[in-house]
C-alpha atoms as a PDB file:
ATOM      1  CA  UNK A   1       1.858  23.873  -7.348  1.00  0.00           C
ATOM      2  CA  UNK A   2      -0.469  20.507  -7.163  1.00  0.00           C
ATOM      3  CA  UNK A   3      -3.704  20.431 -10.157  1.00  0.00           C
ATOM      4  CA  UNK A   4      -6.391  18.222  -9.457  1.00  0.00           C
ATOM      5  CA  UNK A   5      -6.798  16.026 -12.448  1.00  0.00           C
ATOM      6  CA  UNK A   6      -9.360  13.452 -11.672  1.00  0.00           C
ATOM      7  CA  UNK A   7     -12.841  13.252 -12.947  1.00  0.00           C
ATOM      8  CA  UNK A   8     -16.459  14.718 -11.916  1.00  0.00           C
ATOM      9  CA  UNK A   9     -18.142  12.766  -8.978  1.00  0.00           C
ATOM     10  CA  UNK A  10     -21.333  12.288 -12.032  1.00  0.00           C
ATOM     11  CA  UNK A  11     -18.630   9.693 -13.906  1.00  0.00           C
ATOM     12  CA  UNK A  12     -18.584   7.517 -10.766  1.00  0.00           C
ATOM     13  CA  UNK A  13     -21.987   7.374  -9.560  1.00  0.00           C
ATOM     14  CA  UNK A  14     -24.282   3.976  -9.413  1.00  0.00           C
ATOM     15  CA  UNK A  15     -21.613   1.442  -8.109  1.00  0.00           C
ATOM     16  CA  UNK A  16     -23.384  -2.103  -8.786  1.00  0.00           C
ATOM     17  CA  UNK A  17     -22.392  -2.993  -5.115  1.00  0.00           C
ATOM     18  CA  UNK A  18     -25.388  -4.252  -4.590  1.00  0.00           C
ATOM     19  CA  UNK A  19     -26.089  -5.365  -7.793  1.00  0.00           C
ATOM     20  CA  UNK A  20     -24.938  -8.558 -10.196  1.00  0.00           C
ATOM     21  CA  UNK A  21     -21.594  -7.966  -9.815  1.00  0.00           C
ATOM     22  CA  UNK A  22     -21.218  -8.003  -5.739  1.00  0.00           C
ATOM     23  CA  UNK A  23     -23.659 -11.555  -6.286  1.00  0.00           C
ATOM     24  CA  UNK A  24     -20.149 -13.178  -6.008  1.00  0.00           C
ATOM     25  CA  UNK A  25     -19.277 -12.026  -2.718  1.00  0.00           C
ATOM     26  CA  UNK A  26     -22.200 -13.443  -0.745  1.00  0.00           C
ATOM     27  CA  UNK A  27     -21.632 -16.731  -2.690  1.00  0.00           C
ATOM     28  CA  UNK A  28     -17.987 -16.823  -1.224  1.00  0.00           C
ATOM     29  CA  UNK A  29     -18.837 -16.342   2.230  1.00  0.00           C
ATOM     30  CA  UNK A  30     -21.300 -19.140   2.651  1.00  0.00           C
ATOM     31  CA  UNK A  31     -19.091 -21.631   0.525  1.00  0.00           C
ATOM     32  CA  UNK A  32     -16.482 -21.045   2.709  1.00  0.00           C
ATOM     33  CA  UNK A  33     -18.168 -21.030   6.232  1.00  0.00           C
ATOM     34  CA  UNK A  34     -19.718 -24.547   4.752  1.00  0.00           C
ATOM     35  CA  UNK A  35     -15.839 -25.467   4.479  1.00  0.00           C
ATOM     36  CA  UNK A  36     -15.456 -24.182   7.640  1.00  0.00           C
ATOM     37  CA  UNK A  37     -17.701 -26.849   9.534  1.00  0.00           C
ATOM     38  CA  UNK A  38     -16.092 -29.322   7.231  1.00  0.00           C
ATOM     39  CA  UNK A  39     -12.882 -29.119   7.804  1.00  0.00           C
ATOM     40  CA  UNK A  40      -9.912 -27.536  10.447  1.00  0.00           C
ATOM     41  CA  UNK A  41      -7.434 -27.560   8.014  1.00  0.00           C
ATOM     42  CA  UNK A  42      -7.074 -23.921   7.093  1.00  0.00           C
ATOM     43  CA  UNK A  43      -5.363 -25.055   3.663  1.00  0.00           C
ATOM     44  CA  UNK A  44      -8.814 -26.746   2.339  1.00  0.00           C
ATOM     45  CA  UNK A  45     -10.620 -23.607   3.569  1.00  0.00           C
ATOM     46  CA  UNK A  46      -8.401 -21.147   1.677  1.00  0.00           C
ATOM     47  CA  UNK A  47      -8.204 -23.551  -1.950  1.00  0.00           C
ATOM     48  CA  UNK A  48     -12.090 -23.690  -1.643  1.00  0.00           C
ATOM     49  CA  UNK A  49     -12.289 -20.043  -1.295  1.00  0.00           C
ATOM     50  CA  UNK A  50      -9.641 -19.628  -4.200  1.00  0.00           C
ATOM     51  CA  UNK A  51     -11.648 -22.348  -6.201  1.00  0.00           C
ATOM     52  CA  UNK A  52     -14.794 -19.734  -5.428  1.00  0.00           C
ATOM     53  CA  UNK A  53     -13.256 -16.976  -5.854  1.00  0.00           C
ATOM     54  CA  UNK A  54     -11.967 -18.389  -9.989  1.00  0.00           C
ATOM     55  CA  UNK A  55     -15.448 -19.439 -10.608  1.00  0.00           C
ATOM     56  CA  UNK A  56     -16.897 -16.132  -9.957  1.00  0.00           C
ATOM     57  CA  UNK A  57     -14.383 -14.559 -12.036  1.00  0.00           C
ATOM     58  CA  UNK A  58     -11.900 -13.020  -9.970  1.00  0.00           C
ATOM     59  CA  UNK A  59      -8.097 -12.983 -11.124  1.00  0.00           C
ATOM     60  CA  UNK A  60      -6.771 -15.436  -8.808  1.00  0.00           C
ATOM     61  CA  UNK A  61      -2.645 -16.639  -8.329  1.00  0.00           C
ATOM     62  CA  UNK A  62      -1.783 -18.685  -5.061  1.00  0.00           C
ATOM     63  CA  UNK A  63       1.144 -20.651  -4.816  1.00  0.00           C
ATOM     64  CA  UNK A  64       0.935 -22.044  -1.105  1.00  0.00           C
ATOM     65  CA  UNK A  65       3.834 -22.497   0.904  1.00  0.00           C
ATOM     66  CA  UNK A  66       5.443 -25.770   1.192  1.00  0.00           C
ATOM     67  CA  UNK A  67       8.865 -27.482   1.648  1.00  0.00           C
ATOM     68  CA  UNK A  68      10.706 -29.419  -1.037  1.00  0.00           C
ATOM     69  CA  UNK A  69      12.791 -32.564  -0.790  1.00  0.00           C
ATOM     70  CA  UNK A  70      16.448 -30.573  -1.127  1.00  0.00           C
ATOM     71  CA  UNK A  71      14.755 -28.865   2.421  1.00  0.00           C
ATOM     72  CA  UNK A  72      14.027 -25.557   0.578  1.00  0.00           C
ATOM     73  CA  UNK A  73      10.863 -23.735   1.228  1.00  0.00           C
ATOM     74  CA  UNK A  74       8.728 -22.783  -1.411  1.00  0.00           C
ATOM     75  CA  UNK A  75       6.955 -19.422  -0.173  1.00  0.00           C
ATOM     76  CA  UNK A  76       3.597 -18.151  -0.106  1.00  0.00           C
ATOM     77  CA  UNK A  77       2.038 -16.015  -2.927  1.00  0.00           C
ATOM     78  CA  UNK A  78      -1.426 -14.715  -3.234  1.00  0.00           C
ATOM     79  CA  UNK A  79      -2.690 -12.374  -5.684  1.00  0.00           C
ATOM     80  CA  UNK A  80      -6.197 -11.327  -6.258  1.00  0.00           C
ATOM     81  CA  UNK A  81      -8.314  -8.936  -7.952  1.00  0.00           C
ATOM     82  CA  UNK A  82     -12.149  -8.418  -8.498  1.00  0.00           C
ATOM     83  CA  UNK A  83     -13.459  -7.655 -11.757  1.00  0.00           C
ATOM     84  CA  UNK A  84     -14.662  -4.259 -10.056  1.00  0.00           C
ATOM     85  CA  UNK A  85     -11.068  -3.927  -9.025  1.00  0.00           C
ATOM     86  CA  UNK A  86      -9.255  -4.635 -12.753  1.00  0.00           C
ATOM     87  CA  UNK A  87     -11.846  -1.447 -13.562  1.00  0.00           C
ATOM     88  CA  UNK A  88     -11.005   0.484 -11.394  1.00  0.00           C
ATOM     89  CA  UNK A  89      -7.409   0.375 -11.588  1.00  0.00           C
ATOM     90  CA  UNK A  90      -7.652   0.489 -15.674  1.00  0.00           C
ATOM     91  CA  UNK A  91      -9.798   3.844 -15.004  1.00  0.00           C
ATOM     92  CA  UNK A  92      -7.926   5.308 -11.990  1.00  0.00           C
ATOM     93  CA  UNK A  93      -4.675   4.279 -12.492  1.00  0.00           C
ATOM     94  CA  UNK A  94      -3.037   5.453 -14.918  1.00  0.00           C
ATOM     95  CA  UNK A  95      -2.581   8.639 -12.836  1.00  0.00           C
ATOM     96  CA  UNK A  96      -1.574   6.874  -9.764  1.00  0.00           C
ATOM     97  CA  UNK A  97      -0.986   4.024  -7.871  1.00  0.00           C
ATOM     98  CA  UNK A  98      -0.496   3.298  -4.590  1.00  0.00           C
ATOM     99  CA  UNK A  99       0.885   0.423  -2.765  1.00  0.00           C
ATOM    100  CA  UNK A 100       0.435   0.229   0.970  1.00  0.00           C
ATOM    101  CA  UNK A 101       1.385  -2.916   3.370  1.00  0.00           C
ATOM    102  CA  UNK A 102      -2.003  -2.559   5.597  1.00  0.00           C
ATOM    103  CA  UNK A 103      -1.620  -6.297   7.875  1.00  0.00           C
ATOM    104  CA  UNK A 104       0.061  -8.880   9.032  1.00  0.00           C
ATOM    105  CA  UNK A 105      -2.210 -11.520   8.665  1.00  0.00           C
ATOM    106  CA  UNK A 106      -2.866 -14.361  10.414  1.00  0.00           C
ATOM    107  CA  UNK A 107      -0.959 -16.704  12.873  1.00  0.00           C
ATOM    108  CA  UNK A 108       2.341 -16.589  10.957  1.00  0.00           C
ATOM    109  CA  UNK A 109       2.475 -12.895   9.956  1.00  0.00           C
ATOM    110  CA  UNK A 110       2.036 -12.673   6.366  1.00  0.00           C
ATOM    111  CA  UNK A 111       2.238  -9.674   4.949  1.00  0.00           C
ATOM    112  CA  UNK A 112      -0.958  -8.115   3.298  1.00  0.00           C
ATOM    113  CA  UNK A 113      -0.463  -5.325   0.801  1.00  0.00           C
ATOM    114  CA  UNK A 114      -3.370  -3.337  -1.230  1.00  0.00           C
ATOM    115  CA  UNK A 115      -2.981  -1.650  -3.992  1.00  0.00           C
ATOM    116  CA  UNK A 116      -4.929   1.791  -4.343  1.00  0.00           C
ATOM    117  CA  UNK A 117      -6.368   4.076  -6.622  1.00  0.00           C
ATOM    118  CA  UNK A 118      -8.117   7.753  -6.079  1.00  0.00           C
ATOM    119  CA  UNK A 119     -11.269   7.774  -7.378  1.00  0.00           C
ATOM    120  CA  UNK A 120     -13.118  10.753  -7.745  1.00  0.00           C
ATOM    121  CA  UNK A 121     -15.201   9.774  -4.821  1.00  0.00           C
ATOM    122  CA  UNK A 122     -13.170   8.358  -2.725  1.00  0.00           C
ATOM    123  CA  UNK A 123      -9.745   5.918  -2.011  1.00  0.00           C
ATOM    124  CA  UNK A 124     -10.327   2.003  -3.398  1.00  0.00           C
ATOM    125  CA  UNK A 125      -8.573  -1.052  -3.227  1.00  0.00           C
ATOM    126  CA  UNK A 126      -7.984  -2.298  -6.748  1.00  0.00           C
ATOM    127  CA  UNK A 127      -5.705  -5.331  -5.867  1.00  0.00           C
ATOM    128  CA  UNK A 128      -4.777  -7.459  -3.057  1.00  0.00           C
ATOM    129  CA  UNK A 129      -1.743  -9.418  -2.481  1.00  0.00           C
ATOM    130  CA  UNK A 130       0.008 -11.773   0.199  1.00  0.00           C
ATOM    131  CA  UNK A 131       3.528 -12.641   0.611  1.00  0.00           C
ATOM    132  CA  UNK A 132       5.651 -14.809   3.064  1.00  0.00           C
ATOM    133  CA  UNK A 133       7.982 -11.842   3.776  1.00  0.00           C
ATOM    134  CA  UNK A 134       8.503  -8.178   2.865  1.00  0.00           C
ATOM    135  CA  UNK A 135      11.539  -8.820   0.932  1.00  0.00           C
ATOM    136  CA  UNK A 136      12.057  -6.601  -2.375  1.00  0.00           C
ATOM    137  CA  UNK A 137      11.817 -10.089  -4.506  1.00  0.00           C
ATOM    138  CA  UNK A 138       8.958 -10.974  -2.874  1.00  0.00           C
ATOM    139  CA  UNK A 139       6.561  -7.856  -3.175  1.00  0.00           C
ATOM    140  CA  UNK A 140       8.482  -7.755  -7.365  1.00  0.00           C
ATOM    141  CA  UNK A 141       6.690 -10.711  -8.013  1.00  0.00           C
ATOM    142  CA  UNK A 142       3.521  -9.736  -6.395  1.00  0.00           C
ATOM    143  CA  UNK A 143       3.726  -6.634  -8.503  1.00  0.00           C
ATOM    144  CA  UNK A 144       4.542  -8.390 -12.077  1.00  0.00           C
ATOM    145  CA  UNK A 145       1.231 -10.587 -11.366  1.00  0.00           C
ATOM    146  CA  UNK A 146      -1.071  -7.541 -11.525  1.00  0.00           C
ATOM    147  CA  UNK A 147       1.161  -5.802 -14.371  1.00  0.00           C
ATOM    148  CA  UNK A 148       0.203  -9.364 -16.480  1.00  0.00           C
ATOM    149  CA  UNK A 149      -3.293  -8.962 -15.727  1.00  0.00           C
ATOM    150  CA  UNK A 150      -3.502  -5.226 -16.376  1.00  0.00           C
ATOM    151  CA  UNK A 151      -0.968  -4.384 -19.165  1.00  0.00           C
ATOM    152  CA  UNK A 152      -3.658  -1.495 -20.002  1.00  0.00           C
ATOM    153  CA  UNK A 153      -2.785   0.084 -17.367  1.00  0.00           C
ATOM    154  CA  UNK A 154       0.510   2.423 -17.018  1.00  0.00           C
ATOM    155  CA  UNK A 155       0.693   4.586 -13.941  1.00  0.00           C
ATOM    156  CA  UNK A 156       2.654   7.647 -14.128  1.00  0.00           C
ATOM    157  CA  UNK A 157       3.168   8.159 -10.514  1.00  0.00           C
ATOM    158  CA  UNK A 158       3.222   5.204  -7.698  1.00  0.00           C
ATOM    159  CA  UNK A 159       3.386   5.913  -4.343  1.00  0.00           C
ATOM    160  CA  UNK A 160       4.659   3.761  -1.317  1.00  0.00           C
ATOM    161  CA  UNK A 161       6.064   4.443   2.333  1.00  0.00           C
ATOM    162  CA  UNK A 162       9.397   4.639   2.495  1.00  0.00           C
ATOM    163  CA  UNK A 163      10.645   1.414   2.780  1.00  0.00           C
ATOM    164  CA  UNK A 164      13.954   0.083   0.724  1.00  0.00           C
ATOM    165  CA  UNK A 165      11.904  -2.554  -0.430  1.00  0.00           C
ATOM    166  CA  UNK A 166       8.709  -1.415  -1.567  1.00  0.00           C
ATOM    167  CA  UNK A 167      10.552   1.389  -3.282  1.00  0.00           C
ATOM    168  CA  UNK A 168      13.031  -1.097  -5.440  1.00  0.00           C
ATOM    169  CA  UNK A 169      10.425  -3.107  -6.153  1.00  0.00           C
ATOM    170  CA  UNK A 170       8.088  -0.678  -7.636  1.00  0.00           C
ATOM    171  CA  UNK A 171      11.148   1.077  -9.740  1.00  0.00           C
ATOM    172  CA  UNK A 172      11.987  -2.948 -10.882  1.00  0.00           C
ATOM    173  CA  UNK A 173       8.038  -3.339 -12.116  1.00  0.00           C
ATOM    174  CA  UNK A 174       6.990  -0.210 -12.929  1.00  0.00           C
ATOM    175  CA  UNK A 175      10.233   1.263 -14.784  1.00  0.00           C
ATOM    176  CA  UNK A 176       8.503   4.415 -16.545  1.00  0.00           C
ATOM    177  CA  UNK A 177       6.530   5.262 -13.454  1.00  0.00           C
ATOM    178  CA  UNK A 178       7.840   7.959 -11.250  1.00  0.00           C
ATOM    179  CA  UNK A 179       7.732   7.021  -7.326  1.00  0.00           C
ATOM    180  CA  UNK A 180       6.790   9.148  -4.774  1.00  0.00           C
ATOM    181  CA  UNK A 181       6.520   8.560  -0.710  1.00  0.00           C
ATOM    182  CA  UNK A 182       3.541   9.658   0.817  1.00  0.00           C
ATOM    183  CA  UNK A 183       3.721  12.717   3.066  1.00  0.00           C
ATOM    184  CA  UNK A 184       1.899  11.836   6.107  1.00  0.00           C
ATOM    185  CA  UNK A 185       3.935   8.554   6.212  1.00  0.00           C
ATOM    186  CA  UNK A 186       6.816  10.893   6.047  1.00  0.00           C
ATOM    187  CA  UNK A 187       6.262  13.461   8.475  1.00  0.00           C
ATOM    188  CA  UNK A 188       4.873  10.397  10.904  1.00  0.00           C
ATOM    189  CA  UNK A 189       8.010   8.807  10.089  1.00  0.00           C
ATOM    190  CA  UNK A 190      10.015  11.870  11.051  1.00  0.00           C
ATOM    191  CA  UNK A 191       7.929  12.899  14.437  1.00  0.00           C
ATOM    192  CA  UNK A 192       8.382   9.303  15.804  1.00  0.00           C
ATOM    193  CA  UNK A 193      11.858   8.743  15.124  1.00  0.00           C
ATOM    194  CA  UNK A 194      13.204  12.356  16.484  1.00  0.00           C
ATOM    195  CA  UNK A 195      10.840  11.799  19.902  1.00  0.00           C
ATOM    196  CA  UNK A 196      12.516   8.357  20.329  1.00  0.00           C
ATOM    197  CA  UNK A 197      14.164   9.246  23.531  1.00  0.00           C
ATOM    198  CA  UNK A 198      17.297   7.013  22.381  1.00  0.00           C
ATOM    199  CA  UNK A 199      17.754   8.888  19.427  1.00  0.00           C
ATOM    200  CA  UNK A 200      19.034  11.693  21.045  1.00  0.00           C
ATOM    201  CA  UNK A 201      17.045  14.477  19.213  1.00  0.00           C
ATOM    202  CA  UNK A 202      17.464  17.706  21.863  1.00  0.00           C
ATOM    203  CA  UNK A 203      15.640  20.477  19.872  1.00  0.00           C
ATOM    204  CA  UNK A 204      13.007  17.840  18.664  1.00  0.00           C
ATOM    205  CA  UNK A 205      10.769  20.712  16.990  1.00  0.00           C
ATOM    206  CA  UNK A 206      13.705  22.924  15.579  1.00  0.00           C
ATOM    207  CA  UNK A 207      15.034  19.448  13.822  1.00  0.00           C
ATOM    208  CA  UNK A 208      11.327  18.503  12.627  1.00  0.00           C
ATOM    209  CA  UNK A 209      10.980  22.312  11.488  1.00  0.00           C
ATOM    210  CA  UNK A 210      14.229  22.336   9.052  1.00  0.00           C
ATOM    211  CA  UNK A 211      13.516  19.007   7.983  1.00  0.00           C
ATOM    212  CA  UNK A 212       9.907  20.136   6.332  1.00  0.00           C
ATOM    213  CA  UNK A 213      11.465  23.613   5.143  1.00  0.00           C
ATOM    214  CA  UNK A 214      13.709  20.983   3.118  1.00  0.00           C
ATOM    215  CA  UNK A 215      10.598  19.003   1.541  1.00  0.00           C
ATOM    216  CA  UNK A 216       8.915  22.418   0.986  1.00  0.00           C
ATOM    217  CA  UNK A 217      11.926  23.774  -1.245  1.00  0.00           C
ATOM    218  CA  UNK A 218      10.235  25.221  -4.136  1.00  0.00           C
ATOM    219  CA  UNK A 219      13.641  25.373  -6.099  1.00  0.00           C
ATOM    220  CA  UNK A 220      17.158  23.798  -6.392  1.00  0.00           C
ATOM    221  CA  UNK A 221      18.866  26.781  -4.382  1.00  0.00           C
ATOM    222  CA  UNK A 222      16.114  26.622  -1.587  1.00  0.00           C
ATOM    223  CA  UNK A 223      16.914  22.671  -1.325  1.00  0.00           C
ATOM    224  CA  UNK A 224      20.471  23.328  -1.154  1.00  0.00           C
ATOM    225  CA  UNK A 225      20.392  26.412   1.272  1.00  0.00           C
ATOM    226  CA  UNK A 226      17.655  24.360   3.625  1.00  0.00           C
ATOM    227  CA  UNK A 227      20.234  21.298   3.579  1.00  0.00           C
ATOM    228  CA  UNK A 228      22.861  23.271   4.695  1.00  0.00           C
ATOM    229  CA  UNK A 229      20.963  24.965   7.764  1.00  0.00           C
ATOM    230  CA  UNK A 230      20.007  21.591   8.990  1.00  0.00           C
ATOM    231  CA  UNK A 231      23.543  20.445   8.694  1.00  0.00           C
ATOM    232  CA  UNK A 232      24.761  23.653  10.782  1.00  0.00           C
ATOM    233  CA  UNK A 233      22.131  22.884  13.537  1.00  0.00           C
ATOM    234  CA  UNK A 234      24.018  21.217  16.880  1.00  0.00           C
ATOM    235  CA  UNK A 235      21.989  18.094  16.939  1.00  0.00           C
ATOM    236  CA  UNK A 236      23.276  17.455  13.112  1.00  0.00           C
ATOM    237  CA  UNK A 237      26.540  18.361  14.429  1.00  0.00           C
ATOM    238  CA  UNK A 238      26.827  16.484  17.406  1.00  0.00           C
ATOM    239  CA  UNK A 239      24.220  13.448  16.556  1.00  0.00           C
ATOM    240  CA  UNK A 240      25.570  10.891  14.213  1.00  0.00           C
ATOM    241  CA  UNK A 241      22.531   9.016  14.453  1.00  0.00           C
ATOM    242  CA  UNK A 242      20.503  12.218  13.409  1.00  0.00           C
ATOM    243  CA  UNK A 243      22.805  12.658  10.914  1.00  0.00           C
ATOM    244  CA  UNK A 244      22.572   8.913   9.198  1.00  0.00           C
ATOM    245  CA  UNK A 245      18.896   9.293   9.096  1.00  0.00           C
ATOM    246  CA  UNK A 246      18.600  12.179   7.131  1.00  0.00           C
ATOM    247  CA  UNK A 247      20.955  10.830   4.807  1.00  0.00           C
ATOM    248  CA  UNK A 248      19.111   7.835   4.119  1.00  0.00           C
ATOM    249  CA  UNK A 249      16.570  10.249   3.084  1.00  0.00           C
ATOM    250  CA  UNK A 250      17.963  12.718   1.223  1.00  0.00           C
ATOM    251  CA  UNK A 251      19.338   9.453  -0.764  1.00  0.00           C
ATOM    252  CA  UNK A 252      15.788   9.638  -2.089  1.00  0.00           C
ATOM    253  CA  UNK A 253      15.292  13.114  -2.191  1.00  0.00           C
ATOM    254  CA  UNK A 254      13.626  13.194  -5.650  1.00  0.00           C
ATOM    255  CA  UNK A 255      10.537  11.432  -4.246  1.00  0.00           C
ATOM    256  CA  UNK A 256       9.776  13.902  -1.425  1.00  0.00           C
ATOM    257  CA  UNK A 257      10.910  17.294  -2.076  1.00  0.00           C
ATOM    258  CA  UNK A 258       8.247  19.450  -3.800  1.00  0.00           C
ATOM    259  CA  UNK A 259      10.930  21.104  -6.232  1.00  0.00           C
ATOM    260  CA  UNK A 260      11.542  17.486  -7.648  1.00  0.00           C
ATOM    261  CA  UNK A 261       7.558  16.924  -7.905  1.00  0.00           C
ATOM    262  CA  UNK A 262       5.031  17.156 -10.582  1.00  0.00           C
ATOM    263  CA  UNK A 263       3.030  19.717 -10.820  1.00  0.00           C
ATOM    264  CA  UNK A 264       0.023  17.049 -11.898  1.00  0.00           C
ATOM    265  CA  UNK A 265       0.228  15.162  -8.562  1.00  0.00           C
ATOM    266  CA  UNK A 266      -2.967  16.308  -7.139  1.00  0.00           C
ATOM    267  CA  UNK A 267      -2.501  17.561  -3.126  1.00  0.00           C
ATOM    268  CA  UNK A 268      -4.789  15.541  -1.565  1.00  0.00           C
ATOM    269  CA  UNK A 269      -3.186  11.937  -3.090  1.00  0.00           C
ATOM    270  CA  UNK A 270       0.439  13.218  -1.707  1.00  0.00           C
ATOM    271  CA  UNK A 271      -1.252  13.701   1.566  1.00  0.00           C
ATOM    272  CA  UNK A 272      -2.963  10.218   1.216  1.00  0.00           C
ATOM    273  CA  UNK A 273      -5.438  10.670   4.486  1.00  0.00           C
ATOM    274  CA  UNK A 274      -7.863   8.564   2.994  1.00  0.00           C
ATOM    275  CA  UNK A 275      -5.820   5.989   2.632  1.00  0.00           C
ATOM    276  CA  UNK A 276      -5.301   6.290   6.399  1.00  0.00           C
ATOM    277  CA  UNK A 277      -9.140   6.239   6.745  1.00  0.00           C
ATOM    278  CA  UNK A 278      -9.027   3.366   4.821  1.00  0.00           C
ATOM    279  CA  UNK A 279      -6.626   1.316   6.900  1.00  0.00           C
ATOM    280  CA  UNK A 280      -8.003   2.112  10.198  1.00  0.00           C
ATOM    281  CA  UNK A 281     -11.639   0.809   9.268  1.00  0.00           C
ATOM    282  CA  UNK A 282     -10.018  -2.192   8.103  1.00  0.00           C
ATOM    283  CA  UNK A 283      -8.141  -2.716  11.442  1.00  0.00           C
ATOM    284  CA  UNK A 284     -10.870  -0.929  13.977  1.00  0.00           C
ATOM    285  CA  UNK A 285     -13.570  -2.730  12.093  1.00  0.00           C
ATOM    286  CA  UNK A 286     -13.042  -5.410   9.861  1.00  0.00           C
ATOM    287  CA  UNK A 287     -10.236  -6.971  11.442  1.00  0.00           C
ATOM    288  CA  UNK A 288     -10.620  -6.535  15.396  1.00  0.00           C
ATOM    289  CA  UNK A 289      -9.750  -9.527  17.099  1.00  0.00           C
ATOM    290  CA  UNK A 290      -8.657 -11.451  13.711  1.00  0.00           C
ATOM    291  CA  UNK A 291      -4.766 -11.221  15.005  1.00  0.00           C
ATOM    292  CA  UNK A 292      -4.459 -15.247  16.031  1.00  0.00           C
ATOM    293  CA  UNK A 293      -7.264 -15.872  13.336  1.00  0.00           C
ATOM    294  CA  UNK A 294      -6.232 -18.379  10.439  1.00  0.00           C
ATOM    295  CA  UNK A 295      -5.255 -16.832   7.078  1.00  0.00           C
ATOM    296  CA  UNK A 296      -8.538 -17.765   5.447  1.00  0.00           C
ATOM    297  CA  UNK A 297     -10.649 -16.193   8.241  1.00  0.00           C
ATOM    298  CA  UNK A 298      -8.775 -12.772   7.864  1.00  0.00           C
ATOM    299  CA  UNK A 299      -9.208 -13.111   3.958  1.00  0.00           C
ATOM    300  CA  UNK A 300     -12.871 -13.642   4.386  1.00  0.00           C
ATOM    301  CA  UNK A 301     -13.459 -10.377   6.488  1.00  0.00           C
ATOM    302  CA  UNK A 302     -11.555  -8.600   3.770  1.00  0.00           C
ATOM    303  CA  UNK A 303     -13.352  -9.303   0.982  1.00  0.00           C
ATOM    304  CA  UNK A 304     -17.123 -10.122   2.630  1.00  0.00           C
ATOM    305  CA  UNK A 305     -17.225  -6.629   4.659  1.00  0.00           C
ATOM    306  CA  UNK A 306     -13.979  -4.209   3.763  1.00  0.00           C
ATOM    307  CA  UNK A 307     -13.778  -4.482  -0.227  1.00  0.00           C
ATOM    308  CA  UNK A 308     -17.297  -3.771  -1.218  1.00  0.00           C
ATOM    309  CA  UNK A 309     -18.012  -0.930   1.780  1.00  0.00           C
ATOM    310  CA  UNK A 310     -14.854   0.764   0.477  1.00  0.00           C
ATOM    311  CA  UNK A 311     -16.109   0.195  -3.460  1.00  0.00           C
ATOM    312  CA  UNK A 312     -19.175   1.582  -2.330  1.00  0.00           C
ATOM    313  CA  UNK A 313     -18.063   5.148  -0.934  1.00  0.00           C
END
């Protein structure tokens, strides 16, 4: 039911990686490993790399963490985007979106989201964002800093994992966008949590089986007539816990069951492998042994090695 809708490969050749635009990248890196011998203090390295970052024209919004005298805390928020990025997103996006939490970065567990678009050559992050938790407020906020610095761009379809959060704060930002969760997060989601030995899943497979004939219903009847054979199965019957995760889900029904689709979602960005691709170079690669690095250090592996190799496929 899926139509692919995105451009021919020839509209997206010749990415200036290597070219003026990447110049900017290589200046970074050896301001900041300068700062590096400098200095300990992880806060200097990170404002020089923002101050680098501004002068070689990257949209740039920190607000570092810090208490105030009433004893509040004032939390982290970092938002950036390349001018490659901005692009990208204002040719890409308007499709779809994706938002993905990839890390937890550095010593006190920040979470690191990406934003990401399909291009017609392969998955790209078009924004980057930090936040001291993964509240809804938090990632909203995130979210209305790249809305400000791309009004141009209005995605009809966003798609997220499915987490309360992301989810509410994507409908909050993006109010005329329709959101979607992403399949293999869902059937990932599905397989772990029925395996969970205290869970209590018997027929593991038969549960797994009528849960995708339910995202497969092509209509309204086959949706309704799928939900009810699930709910006649013993585990349903006899597994509460079965039964309250499945209703969290079918709460949100509309983003995961084909009938409720659109037709102009193209297959493979539902499936959203490469995003998966993505991640794991990221992690494998980029990233190995960068779990008790400082927050700068992690940021400087993402954007000197992961954001211009995956601009470059």
């Amino acid at each position: 039911m899926f139509a692919s809708s995105f451009p021919d490969i020839k509209e997206h050749q010749n990415h200036p990686i290597f070219g003026k635009e990447s110049k900017y990248i290589s200046n970074i890196i050896n301001k900041i490993k300068a700062g590096n011998r400098k200095s300990n203090a992880d806060y200097h390295n990170l404002q020089a790399l923002i101050n680098t970052w501004k002068e070689e024209g990257c949209a740039v919004e920190y607000r570092p963490s810090q208490e105030e005298d009433d004893g509040s805390v004032v939390k982290i928020l970092l938002c950036l985007q390349t001018p490659w990025q901005k692009r990208l997103m204002l040719l890409y996006g308007q499709h779809m979106c994706l938002l993905d939490e990839t890390y937890r970065a550095g010593r006190n567990s920040l979470a690191l989201y990406f934003l990401w678009v399909r291009t017609n050559v392969s998955y790209t992050s078009v924004g980057v964002f930090v936040t001291q938790t993964d509240t809804k407020e938090d990632i909203a906020e995130a979210l209305k800093v790249f809305q400000r610095w791309n009004s141009g761009c209005n995605p009809s379809h966003v798609m997220v994992d499915f987490c309360e959060a992301e989810i509410g704060a994507l409908e909050e930002v993006f109010k005329g966008s329709k959101v979607l969760l992403c399949d293999v997060h869902r059937e990932k989601a599905w397989t772990e949590w029925t395996r969970k030995k205290d869970n209590g899943v018997t027929s593991q497979e038969e549960v797994l089986k009528l849960l995708q004939a339910i995202a497969d219903s092509q209509t309204n009847e086959e949706f309704e007539t799928n939900t009810v054979t699930l709910q006649q199965h013993p585990d349903w019957q006899s597994n509460e816990k079965l039964r309250s995760f499945v209703s969290t889900w079918l709460v949100h029904a509309e983003k995961w069951v084909t009938v409720f689709g659109n037709e102009n979602v193209n297959v493979a960005v539902s499936k959203n492998k490469g995003v998966e691709r993505q991640k794991d170079v990221l992690k494998n690669s980029h990233l190995k042994g960068h779990r008790n690095c400082s927050f700068s250090e992690i940021l400087v592996a993402i954007i000197q090695y992961f954001l211009p190799r995956s601009y470059q496929k």
